[in-house]
N, C-alpha and C. Protein backbone atom coordinates (compact mmCIF):
# COMPACT_ATOMS: atom_id res chain seq x y z
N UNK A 1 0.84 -1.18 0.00
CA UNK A 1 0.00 0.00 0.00
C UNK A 1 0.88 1.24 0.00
N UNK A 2 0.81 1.97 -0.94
CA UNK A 2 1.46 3.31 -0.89
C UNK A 2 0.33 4.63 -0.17
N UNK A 3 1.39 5.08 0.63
CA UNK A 3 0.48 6.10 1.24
C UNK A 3 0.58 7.54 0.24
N UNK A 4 -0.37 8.20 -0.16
CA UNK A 4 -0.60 8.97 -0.70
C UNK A 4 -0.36 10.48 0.33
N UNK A 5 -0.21 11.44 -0.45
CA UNK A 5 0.03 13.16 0.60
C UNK A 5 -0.77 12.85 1.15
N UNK A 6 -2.32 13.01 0.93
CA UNK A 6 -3.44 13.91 1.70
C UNK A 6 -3.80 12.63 3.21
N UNK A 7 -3.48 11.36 2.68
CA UNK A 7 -3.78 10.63 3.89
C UNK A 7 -2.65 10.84 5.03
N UNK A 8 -1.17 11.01 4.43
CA UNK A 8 -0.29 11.78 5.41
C UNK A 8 -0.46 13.29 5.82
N UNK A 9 -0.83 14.18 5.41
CA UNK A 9 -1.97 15.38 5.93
C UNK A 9 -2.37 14.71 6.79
N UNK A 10 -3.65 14.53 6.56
CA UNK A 10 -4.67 14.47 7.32
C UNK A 10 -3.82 13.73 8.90
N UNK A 11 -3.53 12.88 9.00
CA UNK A 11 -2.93 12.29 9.96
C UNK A 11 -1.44 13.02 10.55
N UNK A 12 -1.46 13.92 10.16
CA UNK A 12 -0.41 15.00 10.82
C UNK A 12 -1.46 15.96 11.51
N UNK A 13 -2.38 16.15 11.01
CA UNK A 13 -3.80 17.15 11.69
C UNK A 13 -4.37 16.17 12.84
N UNK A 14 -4.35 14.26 12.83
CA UNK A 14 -4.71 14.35 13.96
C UNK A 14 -6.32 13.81 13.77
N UNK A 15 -6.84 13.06 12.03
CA UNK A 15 -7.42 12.37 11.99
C UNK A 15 -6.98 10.85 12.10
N UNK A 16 -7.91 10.06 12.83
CA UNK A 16 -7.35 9.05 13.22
C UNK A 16 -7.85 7.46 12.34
N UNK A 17 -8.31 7.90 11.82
CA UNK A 17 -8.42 7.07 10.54
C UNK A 17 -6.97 6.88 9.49
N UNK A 18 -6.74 7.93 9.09
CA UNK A 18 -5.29 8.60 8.35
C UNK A 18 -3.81 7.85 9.27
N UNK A 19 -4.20 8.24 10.74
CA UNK A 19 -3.08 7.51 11.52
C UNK A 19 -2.85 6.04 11.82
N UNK A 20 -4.40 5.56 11.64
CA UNK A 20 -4.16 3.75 11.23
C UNK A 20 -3.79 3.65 10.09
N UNK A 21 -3.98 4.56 9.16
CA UNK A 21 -3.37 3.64 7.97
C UNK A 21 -2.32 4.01 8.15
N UNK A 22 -1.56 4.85 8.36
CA UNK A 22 -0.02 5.05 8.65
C UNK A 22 0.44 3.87 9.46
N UNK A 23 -0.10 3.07 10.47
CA UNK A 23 0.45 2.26 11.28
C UNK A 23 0.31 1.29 10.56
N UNK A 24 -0.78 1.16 9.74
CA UNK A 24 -0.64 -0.45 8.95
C UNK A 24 0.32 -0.23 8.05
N UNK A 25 0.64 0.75 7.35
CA UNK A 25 1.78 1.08 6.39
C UNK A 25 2.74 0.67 6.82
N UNK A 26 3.12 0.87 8.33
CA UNK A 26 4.74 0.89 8.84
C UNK A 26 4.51 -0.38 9.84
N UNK A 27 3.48 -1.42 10.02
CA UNK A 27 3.48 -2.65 10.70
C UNK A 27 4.63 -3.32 10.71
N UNK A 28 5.07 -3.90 9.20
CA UNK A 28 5.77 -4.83 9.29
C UNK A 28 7.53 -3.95 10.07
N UNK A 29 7.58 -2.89 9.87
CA UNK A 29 8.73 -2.60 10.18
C UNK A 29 8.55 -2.33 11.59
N UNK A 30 8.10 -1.89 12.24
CA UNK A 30 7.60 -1.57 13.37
C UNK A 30 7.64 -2.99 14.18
N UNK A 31 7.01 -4.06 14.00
CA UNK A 31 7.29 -5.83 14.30
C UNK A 31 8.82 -5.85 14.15
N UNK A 32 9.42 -5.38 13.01
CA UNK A 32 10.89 -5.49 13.09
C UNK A 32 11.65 -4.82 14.59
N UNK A 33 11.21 -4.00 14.81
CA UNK A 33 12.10 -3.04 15.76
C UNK A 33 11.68 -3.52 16.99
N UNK A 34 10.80 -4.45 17.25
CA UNK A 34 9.88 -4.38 18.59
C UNK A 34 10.25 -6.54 18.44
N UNK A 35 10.86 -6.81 17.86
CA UNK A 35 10.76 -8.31 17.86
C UNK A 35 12.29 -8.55 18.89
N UNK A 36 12.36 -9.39 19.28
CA UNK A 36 12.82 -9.91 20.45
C UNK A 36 13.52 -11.29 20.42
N UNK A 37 14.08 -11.80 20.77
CA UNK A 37 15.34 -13.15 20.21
C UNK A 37 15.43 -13.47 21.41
N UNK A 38 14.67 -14.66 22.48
CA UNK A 38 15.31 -15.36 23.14
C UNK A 38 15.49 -15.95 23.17
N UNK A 39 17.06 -16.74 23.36
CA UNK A 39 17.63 -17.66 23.32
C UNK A 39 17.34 -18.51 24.86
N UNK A 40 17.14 -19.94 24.53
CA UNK A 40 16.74 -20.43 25.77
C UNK A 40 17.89 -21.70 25.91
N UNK A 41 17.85 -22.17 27.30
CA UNK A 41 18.77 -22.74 27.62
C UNK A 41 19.52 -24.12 26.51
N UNK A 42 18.82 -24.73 25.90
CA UNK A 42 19.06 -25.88 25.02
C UNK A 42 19.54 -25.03 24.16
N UNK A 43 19.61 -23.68 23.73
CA UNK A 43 20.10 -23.20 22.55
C UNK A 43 19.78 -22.69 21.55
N UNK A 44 18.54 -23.10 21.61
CA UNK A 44 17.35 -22.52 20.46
C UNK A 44 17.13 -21.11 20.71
N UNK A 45 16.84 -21.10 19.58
CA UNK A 45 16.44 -19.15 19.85
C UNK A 45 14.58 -19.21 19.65
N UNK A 46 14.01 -18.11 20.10
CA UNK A 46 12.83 -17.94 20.34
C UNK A 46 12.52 -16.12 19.92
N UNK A 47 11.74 -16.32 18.84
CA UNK A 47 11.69 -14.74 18.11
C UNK A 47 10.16 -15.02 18.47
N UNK A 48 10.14 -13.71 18.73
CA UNK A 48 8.83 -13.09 19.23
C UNK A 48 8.72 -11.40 19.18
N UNK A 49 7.60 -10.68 18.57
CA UNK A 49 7.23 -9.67 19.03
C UNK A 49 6.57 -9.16 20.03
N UNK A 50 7.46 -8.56 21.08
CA UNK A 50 7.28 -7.48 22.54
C UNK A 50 5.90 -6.59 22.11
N UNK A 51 4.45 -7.35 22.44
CA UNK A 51 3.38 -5.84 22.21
C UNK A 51 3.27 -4.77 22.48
N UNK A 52 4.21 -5.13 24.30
CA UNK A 52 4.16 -3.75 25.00
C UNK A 52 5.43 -2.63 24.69
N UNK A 53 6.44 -3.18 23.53
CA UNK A 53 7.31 -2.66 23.00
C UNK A 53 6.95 -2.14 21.70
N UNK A 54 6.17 -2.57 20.98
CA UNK A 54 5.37 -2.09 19.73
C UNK A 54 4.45 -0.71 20.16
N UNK A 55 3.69 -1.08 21.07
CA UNK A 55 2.63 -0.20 21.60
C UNK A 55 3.78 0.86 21.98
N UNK A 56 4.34 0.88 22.54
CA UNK A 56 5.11 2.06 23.00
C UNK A 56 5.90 2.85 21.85
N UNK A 57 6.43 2.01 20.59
CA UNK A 57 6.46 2.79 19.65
C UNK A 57 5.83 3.33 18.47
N UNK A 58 4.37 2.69 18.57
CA UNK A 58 3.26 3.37 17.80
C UNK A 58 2.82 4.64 18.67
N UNK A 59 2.82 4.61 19.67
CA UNK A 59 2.89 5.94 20.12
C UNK A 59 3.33 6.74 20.51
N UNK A 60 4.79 6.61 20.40
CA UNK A 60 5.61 7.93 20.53
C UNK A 60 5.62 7.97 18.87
N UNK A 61 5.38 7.40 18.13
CA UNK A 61 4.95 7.83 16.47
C UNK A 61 4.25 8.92 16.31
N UNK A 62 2.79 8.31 17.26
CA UNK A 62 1.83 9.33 16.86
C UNK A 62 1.76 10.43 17.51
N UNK A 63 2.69 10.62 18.73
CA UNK A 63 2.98 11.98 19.52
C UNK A 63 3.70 13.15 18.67
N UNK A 64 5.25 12.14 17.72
CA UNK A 64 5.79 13.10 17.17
C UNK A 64 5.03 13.65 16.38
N UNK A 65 3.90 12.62 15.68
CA UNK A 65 3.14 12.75 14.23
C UNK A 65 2.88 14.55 13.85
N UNK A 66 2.46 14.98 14.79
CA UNK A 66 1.95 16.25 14.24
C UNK A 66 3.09 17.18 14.14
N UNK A 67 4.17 17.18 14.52
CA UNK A 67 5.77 18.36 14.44
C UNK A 67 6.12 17.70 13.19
N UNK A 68 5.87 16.75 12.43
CA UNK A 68 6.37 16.61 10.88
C UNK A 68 5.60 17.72 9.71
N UNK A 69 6.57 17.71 8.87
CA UNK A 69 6.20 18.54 7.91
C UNK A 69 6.65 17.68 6.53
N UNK A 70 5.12 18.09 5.59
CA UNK A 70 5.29 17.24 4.79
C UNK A 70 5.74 18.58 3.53
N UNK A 71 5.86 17.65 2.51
CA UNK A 71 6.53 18.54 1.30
C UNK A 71 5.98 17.67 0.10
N UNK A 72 5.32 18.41 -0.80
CA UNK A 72 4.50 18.11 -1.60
C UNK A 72 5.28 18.03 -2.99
């Protein structure tokens, strides 16, 4: 899905429709940054995504969201 200007507008103003699709846009990377590797005693590793580490960076997203400036 490509995000288009006006849905990034709008979600810099702080509609929240505009700001889910921004989060579904940036999901998979966002799972990237928030995924987690534990390695357990036998050796195996164990990947998992942290929710309460995701959640915390979908919303310092949407805090900065409105101090961006877009350029058309």
């Amino acid at each position: 899905m490509e995000l288009d200007y006006e849905t990034v507008r709008r979600a810099i103003k702080g509609d929240r429709n505009a700001q889910a699709k921004l989060l579904n846009h940036y999901d998979s990377y966002i799972n990237a940054l928030s995924t987690v590797i534990e390695v357990r005693t036998d050796g195996t590793e164990h990947r998992y995504v942290d929710e309460d580490m995701k959640a915390e960076i979908q919303t310092k997203y949407l805090e900065v969201l409105p101090k961006c400036k877009v350029i058309k």
